[in-house]
C-alpha atoms as a PDB file:
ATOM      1  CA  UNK A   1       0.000   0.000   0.000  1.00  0.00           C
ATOM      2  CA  UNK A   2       1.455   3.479  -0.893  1.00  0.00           C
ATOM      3  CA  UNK A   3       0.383   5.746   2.084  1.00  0.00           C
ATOM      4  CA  UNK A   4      -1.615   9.310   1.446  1.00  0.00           C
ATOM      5  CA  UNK A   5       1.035  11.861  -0.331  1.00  0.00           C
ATOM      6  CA  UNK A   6       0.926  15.481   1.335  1.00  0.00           C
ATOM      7  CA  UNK A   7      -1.451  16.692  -0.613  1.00  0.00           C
ATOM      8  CA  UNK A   8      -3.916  14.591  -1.219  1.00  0.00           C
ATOM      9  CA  UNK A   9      -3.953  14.466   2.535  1.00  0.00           C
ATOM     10  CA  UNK A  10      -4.633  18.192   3.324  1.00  0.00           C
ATOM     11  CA  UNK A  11      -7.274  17.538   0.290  1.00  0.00           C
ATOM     12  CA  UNK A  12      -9.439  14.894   2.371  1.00  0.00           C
ATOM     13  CA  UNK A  13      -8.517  16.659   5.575  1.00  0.00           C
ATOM     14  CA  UNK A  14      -7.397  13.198   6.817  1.00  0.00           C
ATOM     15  CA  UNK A  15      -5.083  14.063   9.703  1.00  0.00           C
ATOM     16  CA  UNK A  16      -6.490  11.537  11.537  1.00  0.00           C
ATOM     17  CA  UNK A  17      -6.222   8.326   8.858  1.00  0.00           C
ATOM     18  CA  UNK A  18      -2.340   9.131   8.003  1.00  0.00           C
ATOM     19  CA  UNK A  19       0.160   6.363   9.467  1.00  0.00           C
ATOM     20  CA  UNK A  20       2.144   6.330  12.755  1.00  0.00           C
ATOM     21  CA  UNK A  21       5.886   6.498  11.681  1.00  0.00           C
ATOM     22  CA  UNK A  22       7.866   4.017  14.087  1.00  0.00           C
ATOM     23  CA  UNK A  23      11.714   2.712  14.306  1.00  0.00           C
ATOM     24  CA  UNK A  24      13.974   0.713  15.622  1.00  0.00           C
ATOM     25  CA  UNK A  25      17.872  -0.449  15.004  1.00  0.00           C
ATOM     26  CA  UNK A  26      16.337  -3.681  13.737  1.00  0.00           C
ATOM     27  CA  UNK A  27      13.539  -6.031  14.660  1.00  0.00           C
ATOM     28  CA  UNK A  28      12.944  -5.835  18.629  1.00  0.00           C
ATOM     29  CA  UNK A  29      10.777  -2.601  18.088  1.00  0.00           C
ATOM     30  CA  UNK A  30       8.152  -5.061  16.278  1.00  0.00           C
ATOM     31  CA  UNK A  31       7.398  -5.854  20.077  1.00  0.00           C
ATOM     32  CA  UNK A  32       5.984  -2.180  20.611  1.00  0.00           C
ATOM     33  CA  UNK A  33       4.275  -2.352  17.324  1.00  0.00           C
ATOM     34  CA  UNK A  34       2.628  -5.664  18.555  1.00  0.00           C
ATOM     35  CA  UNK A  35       1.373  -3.493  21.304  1.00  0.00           C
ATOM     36  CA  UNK A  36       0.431  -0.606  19.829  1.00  0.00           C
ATOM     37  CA  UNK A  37      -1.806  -3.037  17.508  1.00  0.00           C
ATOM     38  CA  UNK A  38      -3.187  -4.439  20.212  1.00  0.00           C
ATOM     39  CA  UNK A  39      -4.167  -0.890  21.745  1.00  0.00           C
ATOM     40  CA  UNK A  40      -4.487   1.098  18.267  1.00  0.00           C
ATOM     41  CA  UNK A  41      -6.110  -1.597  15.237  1.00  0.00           C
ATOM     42  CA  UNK A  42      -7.091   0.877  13.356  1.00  0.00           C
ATOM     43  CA  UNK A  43      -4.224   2.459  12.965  1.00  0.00           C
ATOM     44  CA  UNK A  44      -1.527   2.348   9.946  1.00  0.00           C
ATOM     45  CA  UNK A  45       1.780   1.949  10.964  1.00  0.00           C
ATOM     46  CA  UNK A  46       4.907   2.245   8.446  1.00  0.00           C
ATOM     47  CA  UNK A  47       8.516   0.425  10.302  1.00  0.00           C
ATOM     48  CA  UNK A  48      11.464   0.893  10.040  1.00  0.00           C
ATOM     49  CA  UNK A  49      14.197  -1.224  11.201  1.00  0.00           C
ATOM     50  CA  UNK A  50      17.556  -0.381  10.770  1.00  0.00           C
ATOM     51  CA  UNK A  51      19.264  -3.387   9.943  1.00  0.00           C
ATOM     52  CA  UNK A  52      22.158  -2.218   8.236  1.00  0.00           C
ATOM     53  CA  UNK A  53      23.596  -1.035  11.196  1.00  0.00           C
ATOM     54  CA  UNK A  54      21.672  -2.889  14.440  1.00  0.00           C
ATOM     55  CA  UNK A  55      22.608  -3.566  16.880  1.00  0.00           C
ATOM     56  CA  UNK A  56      22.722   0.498  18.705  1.00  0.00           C
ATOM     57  CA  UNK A  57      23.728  -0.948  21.986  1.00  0.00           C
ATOM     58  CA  UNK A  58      27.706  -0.989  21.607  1.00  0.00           C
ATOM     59  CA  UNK A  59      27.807   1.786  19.487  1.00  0.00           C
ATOM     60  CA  UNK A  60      28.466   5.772  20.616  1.00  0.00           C
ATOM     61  CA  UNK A  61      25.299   7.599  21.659  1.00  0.00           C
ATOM     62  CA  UNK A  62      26.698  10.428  19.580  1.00  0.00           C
ATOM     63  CA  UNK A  63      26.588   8.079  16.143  1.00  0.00           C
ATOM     64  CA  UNK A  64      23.410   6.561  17.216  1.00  0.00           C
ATOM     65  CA  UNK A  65      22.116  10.408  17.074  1.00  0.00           C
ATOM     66  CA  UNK A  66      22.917  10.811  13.711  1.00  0.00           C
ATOM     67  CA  UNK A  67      20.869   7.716  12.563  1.00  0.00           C
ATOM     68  CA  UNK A  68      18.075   8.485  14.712  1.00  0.00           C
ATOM     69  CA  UNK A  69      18.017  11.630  13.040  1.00  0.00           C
ATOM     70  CA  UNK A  70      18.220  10.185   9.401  1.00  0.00           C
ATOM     71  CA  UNK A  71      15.674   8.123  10.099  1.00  0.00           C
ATOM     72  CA  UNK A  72      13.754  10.633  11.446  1.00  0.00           C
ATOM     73  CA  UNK A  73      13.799  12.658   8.498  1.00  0.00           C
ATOM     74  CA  UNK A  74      13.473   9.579   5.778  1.00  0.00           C
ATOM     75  CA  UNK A  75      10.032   8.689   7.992  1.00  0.00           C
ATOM     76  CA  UNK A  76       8.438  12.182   7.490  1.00  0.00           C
ATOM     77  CA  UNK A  77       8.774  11.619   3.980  1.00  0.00           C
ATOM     78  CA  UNK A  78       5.910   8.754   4.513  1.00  0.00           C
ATOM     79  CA  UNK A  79       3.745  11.862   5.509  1.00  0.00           C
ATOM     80  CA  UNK A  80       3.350  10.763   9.093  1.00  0.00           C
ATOM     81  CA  UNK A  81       1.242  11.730  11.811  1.00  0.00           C
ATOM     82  CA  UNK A  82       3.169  10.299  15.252  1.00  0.00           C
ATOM     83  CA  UNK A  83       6.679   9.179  15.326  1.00  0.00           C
ATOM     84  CA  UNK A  84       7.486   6.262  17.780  1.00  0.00           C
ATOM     85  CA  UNK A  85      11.178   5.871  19.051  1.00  0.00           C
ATOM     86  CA  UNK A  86      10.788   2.190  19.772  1.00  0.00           C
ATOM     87  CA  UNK A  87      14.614   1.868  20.871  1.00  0.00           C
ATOM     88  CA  UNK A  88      15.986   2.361  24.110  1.00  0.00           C
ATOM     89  CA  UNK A  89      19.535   3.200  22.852  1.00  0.00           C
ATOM     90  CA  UNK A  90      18.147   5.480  20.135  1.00  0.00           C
ATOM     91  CA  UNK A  91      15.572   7.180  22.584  1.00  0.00           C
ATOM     92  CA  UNK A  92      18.210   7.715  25.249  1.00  0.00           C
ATOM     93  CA  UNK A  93      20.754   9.010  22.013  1.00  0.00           C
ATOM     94  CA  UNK A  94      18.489  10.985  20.434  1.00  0.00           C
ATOM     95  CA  UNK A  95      14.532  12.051  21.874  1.00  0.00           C
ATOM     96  CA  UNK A  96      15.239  15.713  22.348  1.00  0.00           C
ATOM     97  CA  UNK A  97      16.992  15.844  18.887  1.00  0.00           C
ATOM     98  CA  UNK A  98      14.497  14.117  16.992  1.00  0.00           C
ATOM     99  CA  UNK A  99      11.165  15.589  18.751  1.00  0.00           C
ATOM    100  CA  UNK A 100      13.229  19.589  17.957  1.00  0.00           C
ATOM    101  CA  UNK A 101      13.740  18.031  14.244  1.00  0.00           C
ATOM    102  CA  UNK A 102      10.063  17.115  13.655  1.00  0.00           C
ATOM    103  CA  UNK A 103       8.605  20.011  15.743  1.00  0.00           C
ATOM    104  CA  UNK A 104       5.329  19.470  14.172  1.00  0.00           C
ATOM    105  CA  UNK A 105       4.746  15.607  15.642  1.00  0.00           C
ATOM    106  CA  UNK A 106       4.101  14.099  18.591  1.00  0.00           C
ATOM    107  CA  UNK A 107       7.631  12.255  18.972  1.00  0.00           C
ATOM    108  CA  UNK A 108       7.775   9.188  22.001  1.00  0.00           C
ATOM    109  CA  UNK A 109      10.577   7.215  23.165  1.00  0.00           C
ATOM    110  CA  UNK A 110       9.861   4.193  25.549  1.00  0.00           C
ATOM    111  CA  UNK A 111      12.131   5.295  28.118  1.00  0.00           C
ATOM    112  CA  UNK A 112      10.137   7.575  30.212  1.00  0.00           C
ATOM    113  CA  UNK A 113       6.896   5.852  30.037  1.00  0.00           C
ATOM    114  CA  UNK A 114       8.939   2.568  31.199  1.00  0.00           C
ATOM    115  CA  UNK A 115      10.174   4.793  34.278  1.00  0.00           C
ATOM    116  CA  UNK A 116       6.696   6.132  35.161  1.00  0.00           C
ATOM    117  CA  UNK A 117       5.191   3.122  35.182  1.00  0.00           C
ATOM    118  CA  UNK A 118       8.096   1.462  37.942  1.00  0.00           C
ATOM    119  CA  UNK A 119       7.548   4.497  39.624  1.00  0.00           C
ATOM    120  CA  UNK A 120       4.067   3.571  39.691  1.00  0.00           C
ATOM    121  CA  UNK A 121       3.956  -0.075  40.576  1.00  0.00           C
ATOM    122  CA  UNK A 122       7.404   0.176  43.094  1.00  0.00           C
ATOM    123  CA  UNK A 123       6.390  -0.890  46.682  1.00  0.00           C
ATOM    124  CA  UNK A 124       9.562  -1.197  48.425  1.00  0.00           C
ATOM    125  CA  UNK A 125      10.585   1.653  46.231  1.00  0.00           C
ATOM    126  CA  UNK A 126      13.849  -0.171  44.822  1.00  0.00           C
ATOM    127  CA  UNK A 127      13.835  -0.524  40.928  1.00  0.00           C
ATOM    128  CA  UNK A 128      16.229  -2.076  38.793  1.00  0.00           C
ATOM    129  CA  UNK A 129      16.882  -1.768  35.017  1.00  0.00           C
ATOM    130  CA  UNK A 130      18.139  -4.298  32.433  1.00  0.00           C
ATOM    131  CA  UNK A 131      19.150  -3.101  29.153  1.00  0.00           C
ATOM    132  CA  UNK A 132      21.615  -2.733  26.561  1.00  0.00           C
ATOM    133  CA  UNK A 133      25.341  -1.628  27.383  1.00  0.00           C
ATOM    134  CA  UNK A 134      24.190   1.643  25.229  1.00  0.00           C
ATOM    135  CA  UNK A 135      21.229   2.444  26.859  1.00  0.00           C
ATOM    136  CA  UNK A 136      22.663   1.713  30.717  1.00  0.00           C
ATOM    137  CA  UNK A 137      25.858   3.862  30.109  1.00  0.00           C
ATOM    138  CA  UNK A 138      23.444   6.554  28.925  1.00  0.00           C
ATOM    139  CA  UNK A 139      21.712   6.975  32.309  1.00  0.00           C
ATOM    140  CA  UNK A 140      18.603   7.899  30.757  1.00  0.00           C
ATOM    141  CA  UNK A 141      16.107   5.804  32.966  1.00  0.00           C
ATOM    142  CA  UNK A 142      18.344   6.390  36.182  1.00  0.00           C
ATOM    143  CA  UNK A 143      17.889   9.981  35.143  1.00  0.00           C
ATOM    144  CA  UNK A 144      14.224   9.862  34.077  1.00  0.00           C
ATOM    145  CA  UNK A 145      13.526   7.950  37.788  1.00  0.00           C
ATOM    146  CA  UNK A 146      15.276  10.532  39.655  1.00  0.00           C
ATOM    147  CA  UNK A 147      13.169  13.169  38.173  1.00  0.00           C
ATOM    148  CA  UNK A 148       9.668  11.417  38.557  1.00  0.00           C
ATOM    149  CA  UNK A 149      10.889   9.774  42.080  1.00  0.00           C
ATOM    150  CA  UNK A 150      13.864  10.987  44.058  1.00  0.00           C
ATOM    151  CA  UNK A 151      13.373   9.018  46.733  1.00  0.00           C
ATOM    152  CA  UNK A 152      13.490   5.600  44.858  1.00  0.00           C
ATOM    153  CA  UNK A 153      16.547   3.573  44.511  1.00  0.00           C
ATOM    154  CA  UNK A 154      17.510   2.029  41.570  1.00  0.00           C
ATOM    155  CA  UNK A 155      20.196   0.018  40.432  1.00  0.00           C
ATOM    156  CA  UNK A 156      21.033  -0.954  36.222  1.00  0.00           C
ATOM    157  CA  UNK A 157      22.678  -3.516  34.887  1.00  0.00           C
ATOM    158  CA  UNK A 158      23.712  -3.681  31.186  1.00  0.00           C
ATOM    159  CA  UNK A 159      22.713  -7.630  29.520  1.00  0.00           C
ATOM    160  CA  UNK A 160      23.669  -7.364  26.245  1.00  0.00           C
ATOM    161  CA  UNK A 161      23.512 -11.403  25.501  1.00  0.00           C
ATOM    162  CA  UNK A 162      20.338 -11.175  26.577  1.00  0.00           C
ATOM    163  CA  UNK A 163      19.932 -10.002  22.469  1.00  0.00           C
ATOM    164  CA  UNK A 164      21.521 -12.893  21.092  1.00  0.00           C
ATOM    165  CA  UNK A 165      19.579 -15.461  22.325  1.00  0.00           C
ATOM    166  CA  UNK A 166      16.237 -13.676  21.726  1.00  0.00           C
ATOM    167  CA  UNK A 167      17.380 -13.479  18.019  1.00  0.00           C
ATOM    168  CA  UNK A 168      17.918 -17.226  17.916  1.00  0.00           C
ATOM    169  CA  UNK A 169      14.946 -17.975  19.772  1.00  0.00           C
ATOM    170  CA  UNK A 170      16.623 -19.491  22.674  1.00  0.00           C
ATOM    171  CA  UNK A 171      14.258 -17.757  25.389  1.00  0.00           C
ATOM    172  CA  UNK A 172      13.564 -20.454  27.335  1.00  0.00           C
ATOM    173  CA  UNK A 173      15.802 -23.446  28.819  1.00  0.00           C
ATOM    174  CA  UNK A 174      18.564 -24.016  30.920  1.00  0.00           C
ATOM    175  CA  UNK A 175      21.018 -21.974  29.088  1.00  0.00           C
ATOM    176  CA  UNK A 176      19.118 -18.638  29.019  1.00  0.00           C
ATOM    177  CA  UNK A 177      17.599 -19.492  32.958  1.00  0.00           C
ATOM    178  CA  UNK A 178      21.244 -19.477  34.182  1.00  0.00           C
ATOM    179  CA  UNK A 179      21.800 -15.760  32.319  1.00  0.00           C
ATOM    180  CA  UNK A 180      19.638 -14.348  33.562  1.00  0.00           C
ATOM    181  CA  UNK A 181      19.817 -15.601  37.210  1.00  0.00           C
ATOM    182  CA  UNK A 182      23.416 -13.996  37.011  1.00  0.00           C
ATOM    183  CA  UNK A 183      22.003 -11.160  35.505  1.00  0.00           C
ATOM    184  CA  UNK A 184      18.880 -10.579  37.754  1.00  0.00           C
ATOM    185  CA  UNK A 185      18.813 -12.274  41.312  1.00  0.00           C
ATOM    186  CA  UNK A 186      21.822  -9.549  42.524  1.00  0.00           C
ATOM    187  CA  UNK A 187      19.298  -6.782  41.771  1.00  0.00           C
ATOM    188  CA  UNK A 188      16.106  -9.050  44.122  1.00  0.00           C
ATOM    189  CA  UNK A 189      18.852  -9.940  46.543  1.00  0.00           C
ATOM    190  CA  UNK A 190      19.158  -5.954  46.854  1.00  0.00           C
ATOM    191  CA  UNK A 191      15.433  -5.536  47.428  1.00  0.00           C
ATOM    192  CA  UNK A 192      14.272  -4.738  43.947  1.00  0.00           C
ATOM    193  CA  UNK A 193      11.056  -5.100  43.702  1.00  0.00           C
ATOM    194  CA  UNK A 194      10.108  -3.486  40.130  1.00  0.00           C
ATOM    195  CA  UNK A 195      12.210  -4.238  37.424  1.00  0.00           C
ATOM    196  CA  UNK A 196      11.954  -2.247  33.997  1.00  0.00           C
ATOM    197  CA  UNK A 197      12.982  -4.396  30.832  1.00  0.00           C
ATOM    198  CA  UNK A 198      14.993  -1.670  28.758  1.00  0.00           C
ATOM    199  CA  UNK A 199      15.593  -3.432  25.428  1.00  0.00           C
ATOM    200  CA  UNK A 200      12.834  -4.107  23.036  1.00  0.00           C
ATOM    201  CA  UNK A 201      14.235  -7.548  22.757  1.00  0.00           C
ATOM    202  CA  UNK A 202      13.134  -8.238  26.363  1.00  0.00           C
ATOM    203  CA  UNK A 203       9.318  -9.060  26.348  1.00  0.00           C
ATOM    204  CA  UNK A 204      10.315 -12.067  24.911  1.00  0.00           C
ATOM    205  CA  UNK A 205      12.227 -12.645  28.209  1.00  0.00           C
ATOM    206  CA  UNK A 206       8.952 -12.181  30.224  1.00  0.00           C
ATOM    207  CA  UNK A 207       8.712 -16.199  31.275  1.00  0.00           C
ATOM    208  CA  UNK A 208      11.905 -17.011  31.988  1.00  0.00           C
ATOM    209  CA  UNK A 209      12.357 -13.666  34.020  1.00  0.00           C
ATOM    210  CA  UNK A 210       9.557 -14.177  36.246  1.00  0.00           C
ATOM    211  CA  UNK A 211      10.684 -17.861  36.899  1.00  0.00           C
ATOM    212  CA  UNK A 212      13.998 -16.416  37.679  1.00  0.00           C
ATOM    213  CA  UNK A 213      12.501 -14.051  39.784  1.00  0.00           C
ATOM    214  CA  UNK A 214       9.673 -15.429  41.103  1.00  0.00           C
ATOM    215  CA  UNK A 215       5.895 -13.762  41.627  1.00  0.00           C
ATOM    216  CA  UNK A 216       7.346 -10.731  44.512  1.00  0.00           C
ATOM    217  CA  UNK A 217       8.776  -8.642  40.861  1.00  0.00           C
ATOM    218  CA  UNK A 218       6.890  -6.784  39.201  1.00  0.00           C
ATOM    219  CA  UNK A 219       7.858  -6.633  35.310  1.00  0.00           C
ATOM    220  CA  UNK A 220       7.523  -3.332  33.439  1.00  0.00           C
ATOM    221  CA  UNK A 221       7.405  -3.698  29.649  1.00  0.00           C
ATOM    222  CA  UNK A 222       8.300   0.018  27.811  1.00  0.00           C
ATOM    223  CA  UNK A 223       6.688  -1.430  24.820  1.00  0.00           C
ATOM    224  CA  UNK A 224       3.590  -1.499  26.820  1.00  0.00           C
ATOM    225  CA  UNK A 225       3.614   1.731  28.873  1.00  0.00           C
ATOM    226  CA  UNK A 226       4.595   3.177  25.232  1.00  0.00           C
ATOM    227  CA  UNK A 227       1.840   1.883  23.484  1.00  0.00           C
ATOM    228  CA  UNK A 228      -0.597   3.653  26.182  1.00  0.00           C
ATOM    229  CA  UNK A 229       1.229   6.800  26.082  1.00  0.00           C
ATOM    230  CA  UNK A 230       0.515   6.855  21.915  1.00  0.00           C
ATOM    231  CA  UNK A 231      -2.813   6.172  22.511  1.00  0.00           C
ATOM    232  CA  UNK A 232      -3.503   8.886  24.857  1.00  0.00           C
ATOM    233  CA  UNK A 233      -1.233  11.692  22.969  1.00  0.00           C
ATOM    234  CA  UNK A 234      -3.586  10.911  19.646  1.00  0.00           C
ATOM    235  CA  UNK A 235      -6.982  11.062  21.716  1.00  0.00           C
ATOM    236  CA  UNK A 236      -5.832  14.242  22.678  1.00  0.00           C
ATOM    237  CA  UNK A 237      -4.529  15.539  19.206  1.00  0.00           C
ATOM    238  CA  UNK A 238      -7.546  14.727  17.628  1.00  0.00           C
ATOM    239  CA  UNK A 239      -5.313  12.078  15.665  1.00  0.00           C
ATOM    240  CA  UNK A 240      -6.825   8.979  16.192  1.00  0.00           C
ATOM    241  CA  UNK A 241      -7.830   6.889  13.847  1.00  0.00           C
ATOM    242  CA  UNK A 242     -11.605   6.485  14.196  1.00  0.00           C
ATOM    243  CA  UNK A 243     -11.943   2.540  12.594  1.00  0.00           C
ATOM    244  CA  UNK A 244     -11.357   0.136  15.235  1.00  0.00           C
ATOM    245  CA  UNK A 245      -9.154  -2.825  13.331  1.00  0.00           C
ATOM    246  CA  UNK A 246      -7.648  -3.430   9.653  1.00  0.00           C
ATOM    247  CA  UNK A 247      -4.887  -0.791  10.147  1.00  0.00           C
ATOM    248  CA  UNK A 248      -1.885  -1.841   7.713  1.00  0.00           C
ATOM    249  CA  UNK A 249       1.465  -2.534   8.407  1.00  0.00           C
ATOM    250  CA  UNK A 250       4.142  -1.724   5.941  1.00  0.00           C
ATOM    251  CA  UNK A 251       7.621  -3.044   6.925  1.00  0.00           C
ATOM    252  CA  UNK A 252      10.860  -1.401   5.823  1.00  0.00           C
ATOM    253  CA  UNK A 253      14.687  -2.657   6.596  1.00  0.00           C
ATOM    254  CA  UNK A 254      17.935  -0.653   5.711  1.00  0.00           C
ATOM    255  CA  UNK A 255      19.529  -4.212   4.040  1.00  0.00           C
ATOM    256  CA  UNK A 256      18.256  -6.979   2.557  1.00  0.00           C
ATOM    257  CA  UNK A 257      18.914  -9.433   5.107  1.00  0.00           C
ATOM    258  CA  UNK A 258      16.125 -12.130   5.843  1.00  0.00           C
ATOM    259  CA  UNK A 259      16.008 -10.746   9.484  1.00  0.00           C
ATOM    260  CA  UNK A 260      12.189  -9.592   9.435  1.00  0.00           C
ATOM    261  CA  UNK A 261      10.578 -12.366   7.256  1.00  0.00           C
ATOM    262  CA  UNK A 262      12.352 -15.284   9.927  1.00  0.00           C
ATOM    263  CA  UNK A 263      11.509 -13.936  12.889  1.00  0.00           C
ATOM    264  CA  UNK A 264       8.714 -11.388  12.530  1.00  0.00           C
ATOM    265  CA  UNK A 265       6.324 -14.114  14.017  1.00  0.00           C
ATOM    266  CA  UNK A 266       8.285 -14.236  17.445  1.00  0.00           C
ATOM    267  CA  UNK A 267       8.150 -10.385  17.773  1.00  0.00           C
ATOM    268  CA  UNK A 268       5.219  -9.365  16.392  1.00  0.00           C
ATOM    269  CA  UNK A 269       2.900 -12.702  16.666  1.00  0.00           C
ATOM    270  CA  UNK A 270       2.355 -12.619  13.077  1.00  0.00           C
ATOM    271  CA  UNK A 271       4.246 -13.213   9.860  1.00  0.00           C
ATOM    272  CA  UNK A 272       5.774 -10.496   8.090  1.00  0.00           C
ATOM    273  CA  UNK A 273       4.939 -11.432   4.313  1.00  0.00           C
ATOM    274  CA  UNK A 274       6.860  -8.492   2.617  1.00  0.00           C
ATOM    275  CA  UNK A 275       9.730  -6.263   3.811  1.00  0.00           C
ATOM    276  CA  UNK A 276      10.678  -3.087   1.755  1.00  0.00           C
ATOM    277  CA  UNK A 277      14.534  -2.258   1.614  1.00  0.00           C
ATOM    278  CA  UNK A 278      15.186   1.411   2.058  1.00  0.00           C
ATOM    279  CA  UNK A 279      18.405   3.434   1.693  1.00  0.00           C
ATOM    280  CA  UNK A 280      18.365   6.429   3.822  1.00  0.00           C
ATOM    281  CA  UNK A 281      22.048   7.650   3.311  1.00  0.00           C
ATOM    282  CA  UNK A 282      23.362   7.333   6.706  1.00  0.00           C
ATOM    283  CA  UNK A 283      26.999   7.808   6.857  1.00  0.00           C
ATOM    284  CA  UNK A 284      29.125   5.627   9.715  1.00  0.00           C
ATOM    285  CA  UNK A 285      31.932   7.410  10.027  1.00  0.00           C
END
């Protein structure tokens, strides 16, 4: 499906029916587009993953920037009326630049509504963070909590294997178990209570976590808080789609690797039947 051009959209006054721009560095964002097509059906939705240069994690926040940015720009181009952020790393990188860049859309990340919901759901007020090395050595969420909650203590941990095995499916057994026990039971032993799952990759955890963990933790899913933070930013903008299912979902990848089409079932509970490659230009060095 080709999505509404500029000005045929102005011609229908059809705001409201244009598509929700969304990105990622590669696949794991597909698990806040599940959501937000859980929450939004009607809605039109245009992804892109990055997979030229996924993962963000390892890389400088400065360089991640610059592709958030590119992307940024190469989305408006689909004549978009929301832009989702639906990377930790890039959202930590880049929100502020990209939401200045686009001053005309909503922009969301899924780092702060992550932290408000801990904040939220926190009894003992200890919360803990898993995420990429990227978005941990950012202190975005530590930052984020400390503005929403001063009082609460948190603690982050950087699990960057935690992405591999997602990617080849391995999210339950022994060998993923014994991760993240090494990974996670330091941050219960401490008193966590709350912990937020800062990679997009992570809802797939969500099993093997609370085993780990057992039923005292409370799991917070960004994709999740994310998708309800959308929802409510369109309802107030007027912008939301008024049908109630059948939106369309138009997949784009920065290479031409297989990527989306083998494991777009596992993230998005679906199968992806066509991916578009895009070239947006981006420049590594």
């Amino acid at each position: 499906m080709q999505f509404m051009p500029d000005n045929e959209s102005q011609k229908h006054g059809a705001a409201r029916d244009l598509p929700i721009g969304i990105f990622d560095s590669g696949i794991g964002g597909l698990t806040v587009v599940r959501e937000i097509r859980k929450l939004l059906p009607g809605e039109d939705i245009v992804y892109l993953g990055d997979t030229a240069r996924c993962p963000y994690g390892p890389r400088p926040l400065e360089q991640v920037r610059r592709f958030a940015l590119a992307i940024a720009r190469h989305l408006k181009e689909y004549n978009i009326k929301a832009l989702v952020i639906a990377c930790n790393t890039a959202s930590a990188a880049a929100l502020a630049d990209v939401a200045a860049e686009l001053p005309e859309l909503p922009v969301l990340g899924v780092i702060e509504p992550g932290a408000r919901a801990a904040v939220k759901k926190t009894r003992a007020g200890k919360v803990g963070i898993i995420g990429t090395v990227g978005t941990i050595n950012s202190g975005s969420y530590q930052q984020a909590l400390a503005r929403l909650a001063p009082d609460v203590g948190v603690q982050a941990v950087a699990t960057p294997e935690f992405v591999e095995f997602v990617e080849r499916g391995e999210v339950t057994g022994p060998r993923i178990r014994a991760l993240a026990a090494r990974y996670v039971l330091p941050l219960r032993d401490w008193g966590m209570d709350t912990l937020i799952l800062g990679c997009t990759h992570y809802p797939l955890l969500v099993n093997t976590l609370r085993a780990v963990l057992g039923p005292d933790v409370t799991l917070v899913s960004s994709a999740e808080e994310t998708a309800a933070d959308l929802a409510r930013v369109l309802e107030e903008r007027d912008l939301r789609r008024k049908r109630h299912d059948g939106g369309i979902l138009r997949v784009l990848a920065t290479d031409e690797s297989p990527l989306f089409l083998k494991l777009g079932r596992r993230f998005l509970d679906h199968d992806i039947e066509e991916v578009e490659f895009v070239d947006i230009g981006i420049e590594e060095a």
